[in-house]
PDB file of N, CA and C in Angstrom:
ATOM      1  N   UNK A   1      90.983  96.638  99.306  1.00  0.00           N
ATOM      2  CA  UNK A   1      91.029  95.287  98.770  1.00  0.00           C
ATOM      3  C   UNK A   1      89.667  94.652  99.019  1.00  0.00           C
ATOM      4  N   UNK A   2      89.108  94.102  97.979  1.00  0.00           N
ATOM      5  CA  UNK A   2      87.785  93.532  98.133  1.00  0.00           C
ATOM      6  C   UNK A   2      87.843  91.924  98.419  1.00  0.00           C
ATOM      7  N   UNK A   3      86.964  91.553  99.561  1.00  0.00           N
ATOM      8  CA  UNK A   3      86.803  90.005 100.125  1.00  0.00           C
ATOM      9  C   UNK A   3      87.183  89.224  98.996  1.00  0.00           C
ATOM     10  N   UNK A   4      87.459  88.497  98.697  1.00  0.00           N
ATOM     11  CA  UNK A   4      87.781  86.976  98.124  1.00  0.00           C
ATOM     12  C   UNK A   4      88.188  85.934  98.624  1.00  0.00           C
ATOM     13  N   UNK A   5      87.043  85.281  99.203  1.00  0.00           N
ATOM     14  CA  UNK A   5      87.516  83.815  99.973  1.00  0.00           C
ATOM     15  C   UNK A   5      88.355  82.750  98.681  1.00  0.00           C
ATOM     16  N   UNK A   6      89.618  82.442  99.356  1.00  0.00           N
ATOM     17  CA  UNK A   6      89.882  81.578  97.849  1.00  0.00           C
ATOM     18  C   UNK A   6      89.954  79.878  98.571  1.00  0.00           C
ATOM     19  N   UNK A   7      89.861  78.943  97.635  1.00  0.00           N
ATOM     20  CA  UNK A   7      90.185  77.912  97.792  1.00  0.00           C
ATOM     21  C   UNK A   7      91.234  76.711  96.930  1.00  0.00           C
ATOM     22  N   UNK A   8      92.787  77.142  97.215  1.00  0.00           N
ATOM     23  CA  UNK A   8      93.407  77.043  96.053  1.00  0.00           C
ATOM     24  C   UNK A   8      93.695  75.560  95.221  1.00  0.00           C
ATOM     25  N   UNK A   9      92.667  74.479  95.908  1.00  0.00           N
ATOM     26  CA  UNK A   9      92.424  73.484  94.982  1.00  0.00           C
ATOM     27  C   UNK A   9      91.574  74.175  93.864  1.00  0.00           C
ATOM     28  N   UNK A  10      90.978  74.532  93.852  1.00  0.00           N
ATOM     29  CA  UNK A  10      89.920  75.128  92.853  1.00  0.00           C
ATOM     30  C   UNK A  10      90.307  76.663  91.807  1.00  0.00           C
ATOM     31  N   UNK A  11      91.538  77.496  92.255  1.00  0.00           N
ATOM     32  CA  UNK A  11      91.828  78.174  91.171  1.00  0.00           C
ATOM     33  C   UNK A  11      91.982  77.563  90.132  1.00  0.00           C
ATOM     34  N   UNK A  12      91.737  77.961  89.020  1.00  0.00           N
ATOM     35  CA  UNK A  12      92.203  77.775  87.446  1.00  0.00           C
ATOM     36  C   UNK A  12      92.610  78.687  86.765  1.00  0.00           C
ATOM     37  N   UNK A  13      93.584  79.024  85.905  1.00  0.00           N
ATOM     38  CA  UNK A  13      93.978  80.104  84.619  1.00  0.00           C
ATOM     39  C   UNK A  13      94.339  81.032  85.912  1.00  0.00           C
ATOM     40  N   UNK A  14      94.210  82.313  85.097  1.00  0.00           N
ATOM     41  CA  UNK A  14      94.585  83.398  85.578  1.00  0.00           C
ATOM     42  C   UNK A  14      94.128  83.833  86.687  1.00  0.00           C
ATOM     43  N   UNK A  15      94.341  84.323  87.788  1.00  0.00           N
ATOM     44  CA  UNK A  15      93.746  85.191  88.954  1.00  0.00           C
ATOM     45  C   UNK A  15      94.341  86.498  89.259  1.00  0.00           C
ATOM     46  N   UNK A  16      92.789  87.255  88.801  1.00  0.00           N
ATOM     47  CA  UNK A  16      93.623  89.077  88.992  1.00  0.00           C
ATOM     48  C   UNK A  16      92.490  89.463  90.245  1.00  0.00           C
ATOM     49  N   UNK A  17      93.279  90.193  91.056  1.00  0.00           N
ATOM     50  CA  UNK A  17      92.673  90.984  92.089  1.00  0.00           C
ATOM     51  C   UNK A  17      92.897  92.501  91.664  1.00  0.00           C
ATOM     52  N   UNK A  18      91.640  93.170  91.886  1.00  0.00           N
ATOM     53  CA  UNK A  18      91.599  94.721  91.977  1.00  0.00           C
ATOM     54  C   UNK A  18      91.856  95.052  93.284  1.00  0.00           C
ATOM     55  N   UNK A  19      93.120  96.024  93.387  1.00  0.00           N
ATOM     56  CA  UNK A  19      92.756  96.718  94.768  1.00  0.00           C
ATOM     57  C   UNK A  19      92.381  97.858  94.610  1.00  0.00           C
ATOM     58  N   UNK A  20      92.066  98.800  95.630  1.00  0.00           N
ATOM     59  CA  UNK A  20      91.440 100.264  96.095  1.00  0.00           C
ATOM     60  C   UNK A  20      91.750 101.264  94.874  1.00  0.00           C
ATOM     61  N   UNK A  21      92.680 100.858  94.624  1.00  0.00           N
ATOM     62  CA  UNK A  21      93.536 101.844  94.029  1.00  0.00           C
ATOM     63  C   UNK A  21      93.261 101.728  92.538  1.00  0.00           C
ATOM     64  N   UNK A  22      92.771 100.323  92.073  1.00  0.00           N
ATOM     65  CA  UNK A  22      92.653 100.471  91.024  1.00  0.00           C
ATOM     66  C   UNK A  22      94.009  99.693  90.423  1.00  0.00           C
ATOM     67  N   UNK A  23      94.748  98.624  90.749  1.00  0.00           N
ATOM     68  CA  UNK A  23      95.707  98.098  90.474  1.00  0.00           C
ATOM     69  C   UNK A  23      95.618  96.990  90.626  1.00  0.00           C
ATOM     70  N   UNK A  24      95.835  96.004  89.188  1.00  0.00           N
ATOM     71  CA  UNK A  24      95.749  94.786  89.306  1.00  0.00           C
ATOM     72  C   UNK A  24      96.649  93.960  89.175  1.00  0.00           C
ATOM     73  N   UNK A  25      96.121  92.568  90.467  1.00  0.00           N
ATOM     74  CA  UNK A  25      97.256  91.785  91.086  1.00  0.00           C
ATOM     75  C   UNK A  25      96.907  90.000  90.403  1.00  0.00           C
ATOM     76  N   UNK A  26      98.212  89.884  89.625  1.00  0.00           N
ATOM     77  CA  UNK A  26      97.546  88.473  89.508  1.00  0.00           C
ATOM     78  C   UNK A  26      98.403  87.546  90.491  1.00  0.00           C
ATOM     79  N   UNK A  27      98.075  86.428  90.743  1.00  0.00           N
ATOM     80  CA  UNK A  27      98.047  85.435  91.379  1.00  0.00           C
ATOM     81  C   UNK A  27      99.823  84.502  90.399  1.00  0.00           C
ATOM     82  N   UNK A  28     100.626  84.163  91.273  1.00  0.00           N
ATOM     83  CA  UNK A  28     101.812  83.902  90.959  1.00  0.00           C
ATOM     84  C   UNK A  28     102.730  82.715  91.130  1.00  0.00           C
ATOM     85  N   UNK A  29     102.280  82.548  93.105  1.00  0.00           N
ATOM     86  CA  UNK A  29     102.293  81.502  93.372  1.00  0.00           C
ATOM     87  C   UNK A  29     101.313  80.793  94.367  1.00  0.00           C
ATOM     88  N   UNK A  30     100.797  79.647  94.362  1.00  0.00           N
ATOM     89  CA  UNK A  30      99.830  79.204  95.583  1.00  0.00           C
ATOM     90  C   UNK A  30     100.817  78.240  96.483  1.00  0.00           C
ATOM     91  N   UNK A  31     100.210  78.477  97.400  1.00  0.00           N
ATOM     92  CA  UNK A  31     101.019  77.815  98.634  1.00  0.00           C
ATOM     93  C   UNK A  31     102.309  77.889  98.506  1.00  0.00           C
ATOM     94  N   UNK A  32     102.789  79.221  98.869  1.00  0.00           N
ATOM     95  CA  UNK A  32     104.227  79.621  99.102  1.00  0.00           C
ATOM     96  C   UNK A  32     104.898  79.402  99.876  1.00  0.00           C
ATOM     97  N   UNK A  33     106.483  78.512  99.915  1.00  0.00           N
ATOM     98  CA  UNK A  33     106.991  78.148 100.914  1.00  0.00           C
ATOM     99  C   UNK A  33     107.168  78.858 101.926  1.00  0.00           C
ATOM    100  N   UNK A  34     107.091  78.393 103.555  1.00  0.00           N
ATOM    101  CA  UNK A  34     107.509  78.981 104.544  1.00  0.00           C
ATOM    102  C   UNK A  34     108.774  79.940 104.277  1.00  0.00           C
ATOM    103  N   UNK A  35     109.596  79.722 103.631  1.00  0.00           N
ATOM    104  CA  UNK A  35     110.762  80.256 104.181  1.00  0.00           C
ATOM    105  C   UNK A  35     110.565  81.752 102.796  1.00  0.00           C
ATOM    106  N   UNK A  36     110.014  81.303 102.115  1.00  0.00           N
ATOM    107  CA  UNK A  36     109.267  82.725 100.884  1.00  0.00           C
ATOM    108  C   UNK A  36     108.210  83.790 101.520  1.00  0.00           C
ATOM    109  N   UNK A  37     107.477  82.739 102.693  1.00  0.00           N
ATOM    110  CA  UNK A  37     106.906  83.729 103.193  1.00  0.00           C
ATOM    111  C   UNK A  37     107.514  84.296 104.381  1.00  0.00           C
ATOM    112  N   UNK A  38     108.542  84.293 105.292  1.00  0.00           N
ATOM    113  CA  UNK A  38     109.155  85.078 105.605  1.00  0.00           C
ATOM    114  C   UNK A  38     110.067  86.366 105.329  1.00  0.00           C
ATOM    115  N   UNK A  39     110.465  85.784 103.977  1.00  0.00           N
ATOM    116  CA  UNK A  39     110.888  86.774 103.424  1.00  0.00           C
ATOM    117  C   UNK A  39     110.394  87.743 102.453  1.00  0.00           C
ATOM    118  N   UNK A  40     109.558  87.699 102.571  1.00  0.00           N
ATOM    119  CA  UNK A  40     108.273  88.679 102.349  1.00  0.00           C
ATOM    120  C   UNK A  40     107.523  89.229 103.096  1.00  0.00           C
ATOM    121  N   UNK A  41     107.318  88.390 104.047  1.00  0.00           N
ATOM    122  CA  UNK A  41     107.234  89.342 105.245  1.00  0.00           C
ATOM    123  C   UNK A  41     108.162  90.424 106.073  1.00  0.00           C
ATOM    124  N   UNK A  42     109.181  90.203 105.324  1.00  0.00           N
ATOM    125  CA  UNK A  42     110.238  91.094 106.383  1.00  0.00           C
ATOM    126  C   UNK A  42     110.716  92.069 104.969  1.00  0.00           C
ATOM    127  N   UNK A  43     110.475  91.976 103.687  1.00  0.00           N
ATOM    128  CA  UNK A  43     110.887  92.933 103.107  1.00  0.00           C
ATOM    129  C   UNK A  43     109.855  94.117 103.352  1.00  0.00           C
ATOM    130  N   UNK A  44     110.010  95.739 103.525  1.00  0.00           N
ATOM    131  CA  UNK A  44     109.053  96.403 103.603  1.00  0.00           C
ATOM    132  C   UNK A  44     108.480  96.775 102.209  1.00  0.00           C
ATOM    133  N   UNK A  45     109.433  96.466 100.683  1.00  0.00           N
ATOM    134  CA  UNK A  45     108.427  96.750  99.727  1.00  0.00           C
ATOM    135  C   UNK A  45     107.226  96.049  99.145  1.00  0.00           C
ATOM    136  N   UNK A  46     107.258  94.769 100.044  1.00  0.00           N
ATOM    137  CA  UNK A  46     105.701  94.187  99.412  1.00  0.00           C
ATOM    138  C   UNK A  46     105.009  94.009 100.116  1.00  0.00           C
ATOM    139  N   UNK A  47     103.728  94.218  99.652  1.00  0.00           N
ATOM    140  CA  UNK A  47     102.383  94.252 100.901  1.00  0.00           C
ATOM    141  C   UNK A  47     102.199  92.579 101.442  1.00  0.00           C
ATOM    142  N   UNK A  48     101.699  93.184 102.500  1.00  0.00           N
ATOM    143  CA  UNK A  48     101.234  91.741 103.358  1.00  0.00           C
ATOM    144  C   UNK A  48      99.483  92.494 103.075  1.00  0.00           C
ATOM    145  N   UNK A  49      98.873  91.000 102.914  1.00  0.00           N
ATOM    146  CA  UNK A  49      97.230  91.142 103.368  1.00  0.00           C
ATOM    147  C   UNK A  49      97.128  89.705 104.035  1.00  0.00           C
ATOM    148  N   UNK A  50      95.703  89.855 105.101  1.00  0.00           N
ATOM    149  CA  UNK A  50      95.614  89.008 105.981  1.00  0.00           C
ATOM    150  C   UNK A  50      94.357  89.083 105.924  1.00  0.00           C
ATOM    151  N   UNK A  51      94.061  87.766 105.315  1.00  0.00           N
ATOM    152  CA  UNK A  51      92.304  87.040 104.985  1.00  0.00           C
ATOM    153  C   UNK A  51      91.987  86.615 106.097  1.00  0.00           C
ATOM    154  N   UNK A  52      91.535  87.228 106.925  1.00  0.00           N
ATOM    155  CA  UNK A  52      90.743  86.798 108.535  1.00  0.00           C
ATOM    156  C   UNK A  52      89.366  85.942 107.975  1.00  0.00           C
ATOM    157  N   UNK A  53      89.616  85.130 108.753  1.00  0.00           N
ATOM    158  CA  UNK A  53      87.710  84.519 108.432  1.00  0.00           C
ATOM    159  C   UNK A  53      87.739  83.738 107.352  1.00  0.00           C
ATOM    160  N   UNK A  54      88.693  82.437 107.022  1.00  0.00           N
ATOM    161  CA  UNK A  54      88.729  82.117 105.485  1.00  0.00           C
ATOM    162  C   UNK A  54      89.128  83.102 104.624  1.00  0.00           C
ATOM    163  N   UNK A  55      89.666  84.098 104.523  1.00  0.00           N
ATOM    164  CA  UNK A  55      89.987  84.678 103.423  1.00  0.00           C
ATOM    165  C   UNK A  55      88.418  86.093 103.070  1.00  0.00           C
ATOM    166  N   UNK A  56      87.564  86.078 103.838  1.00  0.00           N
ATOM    167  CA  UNK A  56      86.280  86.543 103.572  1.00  0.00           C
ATOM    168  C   UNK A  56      86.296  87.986 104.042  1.00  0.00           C
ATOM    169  N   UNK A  57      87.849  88.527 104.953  1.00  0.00           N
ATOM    170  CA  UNK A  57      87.385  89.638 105.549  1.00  0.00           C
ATOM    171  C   UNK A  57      89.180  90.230 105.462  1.00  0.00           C
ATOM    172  N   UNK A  58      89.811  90.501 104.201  1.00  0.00           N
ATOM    173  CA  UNK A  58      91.130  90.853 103.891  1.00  0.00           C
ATOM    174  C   UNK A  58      91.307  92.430 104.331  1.00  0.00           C
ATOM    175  N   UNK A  59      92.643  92.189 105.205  1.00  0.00           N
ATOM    176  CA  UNK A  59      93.139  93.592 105.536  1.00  0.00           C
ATOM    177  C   UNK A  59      94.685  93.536 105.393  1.00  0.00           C
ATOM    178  N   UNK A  60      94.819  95.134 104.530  1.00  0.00           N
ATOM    179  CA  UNK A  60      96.258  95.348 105.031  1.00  0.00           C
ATOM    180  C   UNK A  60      97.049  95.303 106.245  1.00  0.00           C
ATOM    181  N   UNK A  61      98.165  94.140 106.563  1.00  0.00           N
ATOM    182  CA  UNK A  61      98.516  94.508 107.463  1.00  0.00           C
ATOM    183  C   UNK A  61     100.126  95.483 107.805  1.00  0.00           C
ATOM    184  N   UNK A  62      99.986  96.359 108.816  1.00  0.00           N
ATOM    185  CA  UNK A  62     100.609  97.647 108.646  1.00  0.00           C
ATOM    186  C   UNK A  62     102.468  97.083 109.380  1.00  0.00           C
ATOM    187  N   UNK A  63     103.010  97.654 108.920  1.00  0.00           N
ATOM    188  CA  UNK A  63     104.881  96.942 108.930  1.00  0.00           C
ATOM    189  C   UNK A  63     105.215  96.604 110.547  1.00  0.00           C
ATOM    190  N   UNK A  64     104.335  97.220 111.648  1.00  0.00           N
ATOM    191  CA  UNK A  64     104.536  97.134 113.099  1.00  0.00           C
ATOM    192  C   UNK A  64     104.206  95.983 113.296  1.00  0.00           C
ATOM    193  N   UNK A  65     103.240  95.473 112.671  1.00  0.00           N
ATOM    194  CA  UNK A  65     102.828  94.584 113.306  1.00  0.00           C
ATOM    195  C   UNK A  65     103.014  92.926 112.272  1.00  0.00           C
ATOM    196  N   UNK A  66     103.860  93.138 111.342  1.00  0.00           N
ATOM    197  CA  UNK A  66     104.503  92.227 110.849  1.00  0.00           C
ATOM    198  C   UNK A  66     105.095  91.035 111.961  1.00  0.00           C
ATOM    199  N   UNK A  67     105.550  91.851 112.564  1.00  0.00           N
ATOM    200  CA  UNK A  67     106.937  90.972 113.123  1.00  0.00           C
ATOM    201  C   UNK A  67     105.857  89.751 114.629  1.00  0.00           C
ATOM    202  N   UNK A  68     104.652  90.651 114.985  1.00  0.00           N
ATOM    203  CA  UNK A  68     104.103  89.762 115.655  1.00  0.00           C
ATOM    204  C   UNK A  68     103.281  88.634 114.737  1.00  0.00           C
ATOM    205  N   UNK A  69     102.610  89.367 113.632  1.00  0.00           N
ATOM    206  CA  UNK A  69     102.140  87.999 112.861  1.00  0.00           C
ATOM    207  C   UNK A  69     102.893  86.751 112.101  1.00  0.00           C
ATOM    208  N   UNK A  70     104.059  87.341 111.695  1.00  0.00           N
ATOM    209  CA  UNK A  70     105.434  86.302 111.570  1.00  0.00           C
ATOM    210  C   UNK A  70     105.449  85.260 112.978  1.00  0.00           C
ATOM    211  N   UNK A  71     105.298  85.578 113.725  1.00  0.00           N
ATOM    212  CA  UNK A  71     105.507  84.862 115.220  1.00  0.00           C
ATOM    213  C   UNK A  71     104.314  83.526 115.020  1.00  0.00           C
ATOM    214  N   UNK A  72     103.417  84.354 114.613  1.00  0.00           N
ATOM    215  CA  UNK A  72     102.163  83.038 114.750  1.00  0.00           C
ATOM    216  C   UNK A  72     101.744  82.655 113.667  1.00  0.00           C
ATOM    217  N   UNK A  73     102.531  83.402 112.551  1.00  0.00           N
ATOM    218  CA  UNK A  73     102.730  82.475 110.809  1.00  0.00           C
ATOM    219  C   UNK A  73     103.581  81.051 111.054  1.00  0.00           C
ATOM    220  N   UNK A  74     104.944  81.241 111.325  1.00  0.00           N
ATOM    221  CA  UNK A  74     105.634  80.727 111.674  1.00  0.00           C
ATOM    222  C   UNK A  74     105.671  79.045 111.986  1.00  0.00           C
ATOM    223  N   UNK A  75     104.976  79.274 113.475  1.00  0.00           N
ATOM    224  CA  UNK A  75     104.481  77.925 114.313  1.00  0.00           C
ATOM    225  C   UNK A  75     103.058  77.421 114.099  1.00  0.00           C
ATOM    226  N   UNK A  76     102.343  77.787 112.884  1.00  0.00           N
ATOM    227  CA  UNK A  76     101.315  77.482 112.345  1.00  0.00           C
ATOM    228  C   UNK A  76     100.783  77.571 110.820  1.00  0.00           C
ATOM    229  N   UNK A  77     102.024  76.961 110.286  1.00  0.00           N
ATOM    230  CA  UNK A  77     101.773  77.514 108.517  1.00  0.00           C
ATOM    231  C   UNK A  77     101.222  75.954 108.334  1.00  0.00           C
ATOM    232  N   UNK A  78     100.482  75.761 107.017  1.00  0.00           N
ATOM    233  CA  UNK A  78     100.017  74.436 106.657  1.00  0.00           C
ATOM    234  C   UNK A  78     100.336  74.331 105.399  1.00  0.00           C
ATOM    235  N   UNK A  79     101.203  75.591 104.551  1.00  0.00           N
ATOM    236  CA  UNK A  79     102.203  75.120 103.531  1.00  0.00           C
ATOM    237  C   UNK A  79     102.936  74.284 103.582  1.00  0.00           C
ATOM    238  N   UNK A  80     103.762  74.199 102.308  1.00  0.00           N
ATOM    239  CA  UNK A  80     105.038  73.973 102.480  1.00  0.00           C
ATOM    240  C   UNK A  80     106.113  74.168 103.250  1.00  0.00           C
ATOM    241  N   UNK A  81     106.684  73.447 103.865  1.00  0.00           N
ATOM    242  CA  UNK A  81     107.871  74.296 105.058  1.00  0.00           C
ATOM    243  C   UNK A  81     107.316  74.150 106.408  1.00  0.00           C
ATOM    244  N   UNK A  82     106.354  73.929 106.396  1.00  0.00           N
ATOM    245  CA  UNK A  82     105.207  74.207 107.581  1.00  0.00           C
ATOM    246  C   UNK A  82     104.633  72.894 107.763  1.00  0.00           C
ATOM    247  N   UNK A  83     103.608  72.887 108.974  1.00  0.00           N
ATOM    248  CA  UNK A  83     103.182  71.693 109.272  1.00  0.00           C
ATOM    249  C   UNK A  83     101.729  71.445 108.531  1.00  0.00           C
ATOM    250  N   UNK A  84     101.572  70.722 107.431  1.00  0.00           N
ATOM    251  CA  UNK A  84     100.888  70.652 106.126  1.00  0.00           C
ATOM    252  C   UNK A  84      99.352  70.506 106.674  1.00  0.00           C
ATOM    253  N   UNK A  85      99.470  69.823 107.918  1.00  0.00           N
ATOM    254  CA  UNK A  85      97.616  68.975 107.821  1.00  0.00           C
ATOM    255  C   UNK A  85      97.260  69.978 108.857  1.00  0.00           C
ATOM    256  N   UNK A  86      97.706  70.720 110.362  1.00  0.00           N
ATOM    257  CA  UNK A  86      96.984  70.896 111.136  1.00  0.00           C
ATOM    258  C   UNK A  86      97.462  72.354 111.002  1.00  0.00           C
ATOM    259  N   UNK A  87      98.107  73.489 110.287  1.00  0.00           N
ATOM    260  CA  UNK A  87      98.407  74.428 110.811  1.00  0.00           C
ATOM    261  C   UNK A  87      97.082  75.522 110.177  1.00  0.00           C
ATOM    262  N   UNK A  88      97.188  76.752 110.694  1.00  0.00           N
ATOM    263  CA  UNK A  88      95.966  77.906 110.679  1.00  0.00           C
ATOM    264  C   UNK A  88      96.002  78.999 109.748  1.00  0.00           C
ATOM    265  N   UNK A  89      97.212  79.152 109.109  1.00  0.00           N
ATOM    266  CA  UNK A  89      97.974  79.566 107.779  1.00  0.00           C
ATOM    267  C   UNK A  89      98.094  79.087 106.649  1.00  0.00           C
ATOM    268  N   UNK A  90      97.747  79.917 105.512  1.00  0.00           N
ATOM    269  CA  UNK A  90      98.150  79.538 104.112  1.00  0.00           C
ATOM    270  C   UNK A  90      98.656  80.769 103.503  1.00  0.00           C
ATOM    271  N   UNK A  91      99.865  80.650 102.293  1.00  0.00           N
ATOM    272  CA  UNK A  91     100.037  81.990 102.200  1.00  0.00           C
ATOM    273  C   UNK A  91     100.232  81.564 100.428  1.00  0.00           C
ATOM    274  N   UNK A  92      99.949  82.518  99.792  1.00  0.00           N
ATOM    275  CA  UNK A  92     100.017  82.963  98.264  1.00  0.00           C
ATOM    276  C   UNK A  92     100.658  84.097  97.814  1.00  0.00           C
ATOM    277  N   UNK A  93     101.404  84.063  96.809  1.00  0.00           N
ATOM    278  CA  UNK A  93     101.646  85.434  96.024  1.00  0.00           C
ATOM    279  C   UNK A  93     101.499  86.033  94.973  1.00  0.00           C
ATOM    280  N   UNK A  94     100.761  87.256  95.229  1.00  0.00           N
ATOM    281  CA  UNK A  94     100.519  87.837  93.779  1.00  0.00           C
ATOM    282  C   UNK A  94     101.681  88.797  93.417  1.00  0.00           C
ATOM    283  N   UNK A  95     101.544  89.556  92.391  1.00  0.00           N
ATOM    284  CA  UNK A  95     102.461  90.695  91.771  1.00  0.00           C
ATOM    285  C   UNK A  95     101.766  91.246  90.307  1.00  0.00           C
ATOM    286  N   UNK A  96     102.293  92.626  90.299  1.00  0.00           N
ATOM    287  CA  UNK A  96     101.644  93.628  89.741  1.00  0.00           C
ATOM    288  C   UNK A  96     102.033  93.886  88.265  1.00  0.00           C
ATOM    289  N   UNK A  97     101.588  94.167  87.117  1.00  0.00           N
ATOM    290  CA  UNK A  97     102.862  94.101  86.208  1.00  0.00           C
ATOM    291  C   UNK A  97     104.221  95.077  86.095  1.00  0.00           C
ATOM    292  N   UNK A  98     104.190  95.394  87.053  1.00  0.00           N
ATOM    293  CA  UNK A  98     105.417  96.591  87.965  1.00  0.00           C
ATOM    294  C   UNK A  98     106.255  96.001  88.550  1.00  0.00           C
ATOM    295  N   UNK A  99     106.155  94.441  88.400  1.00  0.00           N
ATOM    296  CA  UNK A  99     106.629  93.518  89.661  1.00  0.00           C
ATOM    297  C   UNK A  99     106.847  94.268  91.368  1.00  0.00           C
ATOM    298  N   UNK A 100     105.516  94.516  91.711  1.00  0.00           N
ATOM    299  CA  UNK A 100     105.659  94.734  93.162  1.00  0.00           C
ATOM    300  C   UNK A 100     104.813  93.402  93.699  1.00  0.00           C
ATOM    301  N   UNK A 101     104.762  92.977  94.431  1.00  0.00           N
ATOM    302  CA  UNK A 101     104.509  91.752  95.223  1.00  0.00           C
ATOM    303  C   UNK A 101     103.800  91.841  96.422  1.00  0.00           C
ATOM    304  N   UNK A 102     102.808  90.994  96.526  1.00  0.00           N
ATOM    305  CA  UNK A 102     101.458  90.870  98.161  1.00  0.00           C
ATOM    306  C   UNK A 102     102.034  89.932  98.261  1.00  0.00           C
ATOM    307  N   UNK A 103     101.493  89.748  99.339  1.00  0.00           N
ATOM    308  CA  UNK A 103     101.691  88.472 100.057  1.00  0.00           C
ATOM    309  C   UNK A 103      99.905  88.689 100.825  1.00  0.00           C
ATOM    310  N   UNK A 104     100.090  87.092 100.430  1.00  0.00           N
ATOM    311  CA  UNK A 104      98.090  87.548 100.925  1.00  0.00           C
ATOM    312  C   UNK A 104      98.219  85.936 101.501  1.00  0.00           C
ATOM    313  N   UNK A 105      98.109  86.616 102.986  1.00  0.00           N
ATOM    314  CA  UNK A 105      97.951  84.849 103.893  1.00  0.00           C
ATOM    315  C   UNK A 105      96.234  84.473 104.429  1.00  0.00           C
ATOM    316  N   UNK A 106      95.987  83.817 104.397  1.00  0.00           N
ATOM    317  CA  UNK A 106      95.007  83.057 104.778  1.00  0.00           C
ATOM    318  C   UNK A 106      94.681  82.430 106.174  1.00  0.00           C
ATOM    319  N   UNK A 107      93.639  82.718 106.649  1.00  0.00           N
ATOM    320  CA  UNK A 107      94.168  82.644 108.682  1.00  0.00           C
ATOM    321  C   UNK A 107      92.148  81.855 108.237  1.00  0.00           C
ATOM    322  N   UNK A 108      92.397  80.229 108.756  1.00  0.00           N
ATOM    323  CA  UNK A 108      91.768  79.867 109.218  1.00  0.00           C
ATOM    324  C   UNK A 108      91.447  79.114 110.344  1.00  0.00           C
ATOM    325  N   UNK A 109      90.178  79.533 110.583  1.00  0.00           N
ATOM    326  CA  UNK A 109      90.048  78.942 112.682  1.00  0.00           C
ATOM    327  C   UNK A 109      90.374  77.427 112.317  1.00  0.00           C
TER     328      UNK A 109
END
């Protein structure tokens, strides 16, 4: 998955991401409710990615370690559902035209 810092006042139209593989992801929903992003986090068929650094340094994250980043998604989302002004989380969803589904959260300091 290649860096893309996003800033989702500023998307417009369409947003497609290429991953590794050669599979493209468009953009579906921005600022996905807390309780959407749990449950996406806990299904194992859709990917989680985790934009460390603003969004500037995206990694897959692997199903073990779901359940600890849920922990500190959770008590720090600044979505919807979440505490809007001060939390360290943002989360979005894309999907494939296969309908498989990312979940691509946003972790800023």
């Amino acid at each position: 998955m290649q860096a893309f810092p996003m800033n989702p006042d500023r998307l417009e139209g369409p947003v497609l991401l290429l991953d590794d593989a050669g599979a493209a992801w468009q953009l579906r929903k921005k600022r996905v409710d807390l309780r959407a992003v749990r449950r996406l986090m806990k299904d194992p068929a859709s990917i989680v990615v985790l934009g460390e650094s603003g969004g500037t340094r995206p990694r897959l994250v692997v199903d073990g370690e779901r359940p600890m980043l849920w922990g500190m998604v959770k008590d720090d989302y600044k979505g919807p559902g979440g505490s809007r002004t001060a939390g360290r989380y943002l989360a979005h969803e894309f999907r494939t035209h296969a309908d498989r589904r990312m979940l691509y959260l946003e972790e800023h300091c």
